[in-house]
C-alpha atoms as a PDB file:
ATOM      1  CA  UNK A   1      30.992   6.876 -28.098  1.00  0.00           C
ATOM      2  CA  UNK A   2      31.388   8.095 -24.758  1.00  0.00           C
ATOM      3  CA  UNK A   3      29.694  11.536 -25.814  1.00  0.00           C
ATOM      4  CA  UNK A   4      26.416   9.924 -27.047  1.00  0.00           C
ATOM      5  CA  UNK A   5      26.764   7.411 -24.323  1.00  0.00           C
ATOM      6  CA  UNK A   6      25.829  10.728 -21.828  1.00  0.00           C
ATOM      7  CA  UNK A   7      23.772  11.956 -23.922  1.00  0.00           C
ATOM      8  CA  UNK A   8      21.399   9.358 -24.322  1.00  0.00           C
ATOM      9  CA  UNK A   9      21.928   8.710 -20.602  1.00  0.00           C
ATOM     10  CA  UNK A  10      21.173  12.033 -19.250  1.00  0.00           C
ATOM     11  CA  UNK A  11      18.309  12.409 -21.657  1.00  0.00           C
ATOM     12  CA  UNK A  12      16.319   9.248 -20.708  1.00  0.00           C
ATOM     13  CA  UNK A  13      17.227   9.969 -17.042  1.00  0.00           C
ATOM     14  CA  UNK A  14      15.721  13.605 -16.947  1.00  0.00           C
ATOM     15  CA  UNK A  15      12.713  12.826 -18.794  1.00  0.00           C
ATOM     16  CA  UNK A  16      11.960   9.899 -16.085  1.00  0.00           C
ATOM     17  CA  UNK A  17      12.599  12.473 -13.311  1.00  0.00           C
ATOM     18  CA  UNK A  18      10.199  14.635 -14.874  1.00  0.00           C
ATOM     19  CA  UNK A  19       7.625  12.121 -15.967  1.00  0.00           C
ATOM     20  CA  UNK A  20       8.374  11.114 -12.117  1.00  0.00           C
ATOM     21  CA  UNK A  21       7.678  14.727 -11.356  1.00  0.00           C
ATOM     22  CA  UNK A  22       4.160  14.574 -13.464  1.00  0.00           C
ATOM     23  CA  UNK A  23       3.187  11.743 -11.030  1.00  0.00           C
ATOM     24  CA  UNK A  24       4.293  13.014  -7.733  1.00  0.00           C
ATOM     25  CA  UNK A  25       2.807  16.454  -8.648  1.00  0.00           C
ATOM     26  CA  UNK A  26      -0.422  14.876  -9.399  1.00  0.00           C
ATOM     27  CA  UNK A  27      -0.748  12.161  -6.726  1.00  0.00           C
ATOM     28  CA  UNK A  28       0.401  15.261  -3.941  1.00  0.00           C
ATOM     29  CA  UNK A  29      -1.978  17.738  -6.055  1.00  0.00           C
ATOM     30  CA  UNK A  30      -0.382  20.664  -6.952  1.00  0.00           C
ATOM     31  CA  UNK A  31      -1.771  23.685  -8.042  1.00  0.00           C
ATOM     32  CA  UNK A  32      -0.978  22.732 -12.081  1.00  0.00           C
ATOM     33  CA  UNK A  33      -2.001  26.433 -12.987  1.00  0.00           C
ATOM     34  CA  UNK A  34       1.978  27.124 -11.492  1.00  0.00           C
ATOM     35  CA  UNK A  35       4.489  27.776 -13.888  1.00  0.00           C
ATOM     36  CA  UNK A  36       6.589  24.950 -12.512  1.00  0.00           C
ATOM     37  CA  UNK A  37       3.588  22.942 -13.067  1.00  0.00           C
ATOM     38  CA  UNK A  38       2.501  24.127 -16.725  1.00  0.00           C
ATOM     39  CA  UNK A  39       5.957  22.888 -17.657  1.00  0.00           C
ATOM     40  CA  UNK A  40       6.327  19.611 -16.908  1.00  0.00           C
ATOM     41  CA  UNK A  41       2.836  19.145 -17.928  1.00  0.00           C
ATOM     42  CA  UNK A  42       4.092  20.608 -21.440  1.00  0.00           C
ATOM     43  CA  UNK A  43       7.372  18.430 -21.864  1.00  0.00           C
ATOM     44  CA  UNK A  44       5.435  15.445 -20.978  1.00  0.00           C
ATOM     45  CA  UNK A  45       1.863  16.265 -22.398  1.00  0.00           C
ATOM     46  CA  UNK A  46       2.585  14.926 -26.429  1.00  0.00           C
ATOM     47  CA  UNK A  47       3.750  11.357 -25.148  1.00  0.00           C
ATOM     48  CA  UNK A  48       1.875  10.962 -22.487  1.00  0.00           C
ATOM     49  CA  UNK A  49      -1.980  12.063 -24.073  1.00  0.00           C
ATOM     50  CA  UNK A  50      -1.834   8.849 -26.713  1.00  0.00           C
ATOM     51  CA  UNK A  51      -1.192   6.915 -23.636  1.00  0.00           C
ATOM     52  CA  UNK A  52      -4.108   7.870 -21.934  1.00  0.00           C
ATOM     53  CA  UNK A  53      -6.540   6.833 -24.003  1.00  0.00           C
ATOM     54  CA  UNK A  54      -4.759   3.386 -23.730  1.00  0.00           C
ATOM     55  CA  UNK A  55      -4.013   3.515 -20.168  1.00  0.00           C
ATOM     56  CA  UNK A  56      -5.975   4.956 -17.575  1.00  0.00           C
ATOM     57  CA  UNK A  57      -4.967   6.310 -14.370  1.00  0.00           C
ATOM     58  CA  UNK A  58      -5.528   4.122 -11.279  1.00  0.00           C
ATOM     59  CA  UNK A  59      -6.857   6.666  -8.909  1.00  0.00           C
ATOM     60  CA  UNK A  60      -4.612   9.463  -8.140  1.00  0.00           C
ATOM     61  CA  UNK A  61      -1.960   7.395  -9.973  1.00  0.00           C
ATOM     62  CA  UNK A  62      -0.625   8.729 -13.384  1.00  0.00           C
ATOM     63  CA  UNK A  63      -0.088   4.875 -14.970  1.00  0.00           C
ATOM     64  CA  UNK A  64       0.471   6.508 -18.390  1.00  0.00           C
ATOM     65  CA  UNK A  65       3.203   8.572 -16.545  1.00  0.00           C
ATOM     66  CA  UNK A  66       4.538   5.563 -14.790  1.00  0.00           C
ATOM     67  CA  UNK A  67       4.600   3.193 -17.230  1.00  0.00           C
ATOM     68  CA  UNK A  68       6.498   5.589 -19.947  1.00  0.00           C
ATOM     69  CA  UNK A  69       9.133   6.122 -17.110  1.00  0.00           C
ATOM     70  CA  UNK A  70       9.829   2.128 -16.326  1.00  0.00           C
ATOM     71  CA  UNK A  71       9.776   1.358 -19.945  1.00  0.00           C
ATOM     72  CA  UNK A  72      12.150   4.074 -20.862  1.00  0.00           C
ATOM     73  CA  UNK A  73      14.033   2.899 -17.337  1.00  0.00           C
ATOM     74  CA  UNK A  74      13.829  -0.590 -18.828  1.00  0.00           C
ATOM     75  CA  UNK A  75      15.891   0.475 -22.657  1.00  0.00           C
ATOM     76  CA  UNK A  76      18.146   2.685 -21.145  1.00  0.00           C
ATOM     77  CA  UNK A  77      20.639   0.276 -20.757  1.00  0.00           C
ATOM     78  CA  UNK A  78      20.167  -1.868 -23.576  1.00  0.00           C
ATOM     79  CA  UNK A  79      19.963   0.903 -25.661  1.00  0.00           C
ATOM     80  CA  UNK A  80      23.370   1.856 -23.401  1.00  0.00           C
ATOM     81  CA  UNK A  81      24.934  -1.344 -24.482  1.00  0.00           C
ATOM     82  CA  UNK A  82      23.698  -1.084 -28.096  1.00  0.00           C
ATOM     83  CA  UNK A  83      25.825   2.298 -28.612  1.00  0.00           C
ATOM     84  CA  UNK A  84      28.893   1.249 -26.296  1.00  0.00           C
ATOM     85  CA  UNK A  85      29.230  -3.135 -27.880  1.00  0.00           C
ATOM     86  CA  UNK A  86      26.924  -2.614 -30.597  1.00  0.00           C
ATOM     87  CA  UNK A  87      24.429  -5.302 -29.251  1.00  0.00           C
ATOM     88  CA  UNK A  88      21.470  -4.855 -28.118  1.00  0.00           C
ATOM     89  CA  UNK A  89      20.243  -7.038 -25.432  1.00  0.00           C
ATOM     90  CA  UNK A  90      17.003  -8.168 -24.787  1.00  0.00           C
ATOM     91  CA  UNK A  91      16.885 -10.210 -21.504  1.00  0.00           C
ATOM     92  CA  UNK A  92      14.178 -10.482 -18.872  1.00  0.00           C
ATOM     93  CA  UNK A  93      16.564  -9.155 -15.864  1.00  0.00           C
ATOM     94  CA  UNK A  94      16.152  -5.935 -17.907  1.00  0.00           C
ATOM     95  CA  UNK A  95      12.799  -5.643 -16.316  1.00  0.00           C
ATOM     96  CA  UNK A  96      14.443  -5.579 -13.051  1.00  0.00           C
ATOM     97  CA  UNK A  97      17.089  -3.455 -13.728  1.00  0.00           C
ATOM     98  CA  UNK A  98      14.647  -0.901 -14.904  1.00  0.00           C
ATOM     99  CA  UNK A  99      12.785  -1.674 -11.733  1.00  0.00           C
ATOM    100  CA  UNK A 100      15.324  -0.431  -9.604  1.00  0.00           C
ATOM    101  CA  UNK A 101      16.861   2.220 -11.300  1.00  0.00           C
ATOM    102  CA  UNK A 102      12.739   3.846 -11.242  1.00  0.00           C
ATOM    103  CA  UNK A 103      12.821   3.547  -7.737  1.00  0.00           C
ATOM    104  CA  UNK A 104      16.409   4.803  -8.009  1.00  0.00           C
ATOM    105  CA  UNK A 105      15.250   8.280  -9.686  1.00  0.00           C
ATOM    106  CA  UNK A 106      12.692   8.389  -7.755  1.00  0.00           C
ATOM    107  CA  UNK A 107      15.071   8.732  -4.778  1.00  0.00           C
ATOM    108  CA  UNK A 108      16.956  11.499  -6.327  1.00  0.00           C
ATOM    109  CA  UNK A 109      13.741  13.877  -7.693  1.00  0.00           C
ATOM    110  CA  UNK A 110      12.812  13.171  -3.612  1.00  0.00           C
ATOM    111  CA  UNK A 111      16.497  14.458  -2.507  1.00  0.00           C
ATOM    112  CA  UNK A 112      16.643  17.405  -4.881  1.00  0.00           C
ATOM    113  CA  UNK A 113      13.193  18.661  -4.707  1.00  0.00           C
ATOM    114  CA  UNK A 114      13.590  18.590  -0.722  1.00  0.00           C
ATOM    115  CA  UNK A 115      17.258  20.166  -1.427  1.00  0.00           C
ATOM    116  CA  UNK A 116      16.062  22.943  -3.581  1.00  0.00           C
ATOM    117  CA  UNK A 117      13.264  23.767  -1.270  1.00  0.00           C
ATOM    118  CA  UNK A 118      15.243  24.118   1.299  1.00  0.00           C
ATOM    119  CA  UNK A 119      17.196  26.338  -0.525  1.00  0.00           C
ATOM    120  CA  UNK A 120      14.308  28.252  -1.728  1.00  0.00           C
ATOM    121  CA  UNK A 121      13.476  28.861   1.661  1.00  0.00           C
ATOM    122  CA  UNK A 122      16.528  31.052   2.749  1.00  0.00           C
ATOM    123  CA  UNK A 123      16.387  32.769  -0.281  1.00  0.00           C
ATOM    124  CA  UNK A 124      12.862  33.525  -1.671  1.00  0.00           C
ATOM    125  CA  UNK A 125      10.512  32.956   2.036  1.00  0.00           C
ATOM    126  CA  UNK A 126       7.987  31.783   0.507  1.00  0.00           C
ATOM    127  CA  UNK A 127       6.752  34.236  -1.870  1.00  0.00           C
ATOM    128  CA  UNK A 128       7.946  32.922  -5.222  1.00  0.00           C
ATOM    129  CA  UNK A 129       5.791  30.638  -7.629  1.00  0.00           C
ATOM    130  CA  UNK A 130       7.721  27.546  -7.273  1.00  0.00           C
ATOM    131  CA  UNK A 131       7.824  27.909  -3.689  1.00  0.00           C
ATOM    132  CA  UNK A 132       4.142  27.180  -3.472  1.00  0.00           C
ATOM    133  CA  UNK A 133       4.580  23.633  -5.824  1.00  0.00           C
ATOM    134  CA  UNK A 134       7.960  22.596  -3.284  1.00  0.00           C
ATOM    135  CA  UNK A 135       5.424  22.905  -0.329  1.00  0.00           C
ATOM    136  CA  UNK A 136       2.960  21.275  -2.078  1.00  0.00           C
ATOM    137  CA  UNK A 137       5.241  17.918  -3.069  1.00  0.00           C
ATOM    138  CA  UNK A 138       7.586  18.049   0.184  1.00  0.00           C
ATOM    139  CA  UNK A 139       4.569  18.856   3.087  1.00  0.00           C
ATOM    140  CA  UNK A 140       3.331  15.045   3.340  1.00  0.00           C
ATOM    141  CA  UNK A 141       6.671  13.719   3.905  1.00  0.00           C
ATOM    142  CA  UNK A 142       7.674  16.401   5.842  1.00  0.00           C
ATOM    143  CA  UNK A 143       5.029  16.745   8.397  1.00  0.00           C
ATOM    144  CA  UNK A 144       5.396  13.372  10.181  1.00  0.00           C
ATOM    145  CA  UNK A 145       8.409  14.156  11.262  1.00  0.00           C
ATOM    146  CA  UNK A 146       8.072  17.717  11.910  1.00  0.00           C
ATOM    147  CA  UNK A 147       4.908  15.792  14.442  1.00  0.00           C
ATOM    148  CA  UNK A 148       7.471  13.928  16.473  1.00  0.00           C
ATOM    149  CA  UNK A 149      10.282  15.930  16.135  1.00  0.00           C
ATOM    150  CA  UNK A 150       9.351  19.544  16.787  1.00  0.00           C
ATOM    151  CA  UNK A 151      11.851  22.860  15.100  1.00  0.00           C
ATOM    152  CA  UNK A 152      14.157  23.236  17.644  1.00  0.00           C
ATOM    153  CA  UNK A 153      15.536  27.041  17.787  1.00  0.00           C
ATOM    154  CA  UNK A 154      13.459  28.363  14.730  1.00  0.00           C
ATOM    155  CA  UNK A 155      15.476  25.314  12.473  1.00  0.00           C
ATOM    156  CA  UNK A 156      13.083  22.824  11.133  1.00  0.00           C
ATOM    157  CA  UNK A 157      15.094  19.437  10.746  1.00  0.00           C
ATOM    158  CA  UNK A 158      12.610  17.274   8.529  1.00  0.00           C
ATOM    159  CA  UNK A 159      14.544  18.119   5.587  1.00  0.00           C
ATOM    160  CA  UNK A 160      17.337  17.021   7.048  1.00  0.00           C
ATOM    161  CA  UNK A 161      15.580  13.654   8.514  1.00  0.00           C
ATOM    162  CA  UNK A 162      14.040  12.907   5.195  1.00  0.00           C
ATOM    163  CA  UNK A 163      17.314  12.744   3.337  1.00  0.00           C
ATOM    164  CA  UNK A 164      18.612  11.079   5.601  1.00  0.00           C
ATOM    165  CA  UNK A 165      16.628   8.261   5.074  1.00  0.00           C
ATOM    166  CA  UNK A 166      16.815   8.462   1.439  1.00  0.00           C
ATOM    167  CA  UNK A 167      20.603   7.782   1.914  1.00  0.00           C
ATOM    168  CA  UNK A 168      20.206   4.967   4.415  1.00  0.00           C
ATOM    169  CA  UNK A 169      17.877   3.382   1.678  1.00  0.00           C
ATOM    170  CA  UNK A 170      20.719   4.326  -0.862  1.00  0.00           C
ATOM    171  CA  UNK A 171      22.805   2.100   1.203  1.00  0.00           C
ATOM    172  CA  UNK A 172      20.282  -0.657   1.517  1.00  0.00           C
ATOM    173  CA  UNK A 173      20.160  -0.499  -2.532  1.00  0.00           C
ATOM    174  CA  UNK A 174      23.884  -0.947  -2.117  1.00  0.00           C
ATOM    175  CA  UNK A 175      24.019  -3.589  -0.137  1.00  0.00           C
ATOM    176  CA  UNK A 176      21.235  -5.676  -1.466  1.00  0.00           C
ATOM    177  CA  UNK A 177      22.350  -5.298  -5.444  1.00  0.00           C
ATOM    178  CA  UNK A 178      25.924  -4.650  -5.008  1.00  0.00           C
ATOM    179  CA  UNK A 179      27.118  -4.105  -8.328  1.00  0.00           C
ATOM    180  CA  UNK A 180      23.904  -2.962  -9.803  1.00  0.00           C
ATOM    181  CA  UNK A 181      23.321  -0.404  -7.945  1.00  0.00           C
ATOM    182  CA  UNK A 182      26.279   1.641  -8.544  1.00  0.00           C
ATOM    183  CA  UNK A 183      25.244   0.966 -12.630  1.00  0.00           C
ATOM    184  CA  UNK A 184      21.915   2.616 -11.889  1.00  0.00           C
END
């Protein structure tokens, strides 16, 4: 049980992150003719085209996108408790719970896109493909702060300010759903 109880985990969670991806690539407007790009479109593209004639997008707001990721955010655990007790619950703090572990993923598709681009930086300067779509997602939260707090040395430390933040609002998860968040 605990095999298909990772599975099914680490399935829903990664397609969220890249449904989360679709959103955050459209709302920040990437070039989608990038490799990087063409991808996620094409994992997400045979669930998410039904939904669009359903659901429209709300300006530069996927909805389809967004709503597929908090309802699959929303049976994760159910379904989670369905393989584990062999009852499935249906209970309307489930709503929440899915709620919060969106804005969870969220969180960590912020932290690892800023992580990888950061590595992609040392390694590829700028002249790879993906590079292009990390500059793209990471430039309007990363240009505040590079505003107010100028690269001191050659060493840009937005990155670093970003996540930061991202794990003080970890914390405040933490501290204002103590248990739950941890379950997330």
């Amino acid at each position: 049980m605990l095999t298909l109880t990772f599975l099914v985990k680490t399935l829903i969670d990664l397609y969220v992150m890249v449904l989360l991806l679709r959103i955050w690539m459209q709302w920040s407007r990437c070039d989608f003719y990038n490799p990087l790009a063409q991808f996620v479109v094409k994992i997400t593209q045979p669930i998410i085209k039904p939904l669009r004639r359903i659901i429209p997008a709300i300006g530069p707001i996927d909805t389809a996108s967004l709503l597929l990721a908090f309802v699959l955010t929303t049976l994760k655990y159910p379904l989670l408790l369905l393989i584990q007790v062999g009852v499935f619950s249906v209970d309307p703090t489930n709503l929440l719970v899915g709620l919060l572990s969106l804005i969870k993923s969220a969180g960590y598709l912020v932290f690892w896109v800023i992580i990888i681009r950061s590595l992609m930086s040392w390694i590829s300067q700028g002249r790879g493909p993906m590079d292009q779509v990390l500059l793209q997602l990471t430039e309007p939260l990363m240009s505040p702060i590079r505003r107010i707090l100028p690269a001191m040395g050659g060493i840009d430390f937005s990155a670093m300010i970003v996540i930061l933040v991202l794990y003080a609002l970890n914390f405040l998860g933490m501290d204002l759903f103590p248990g739950l968040w941890y379950l997330l």
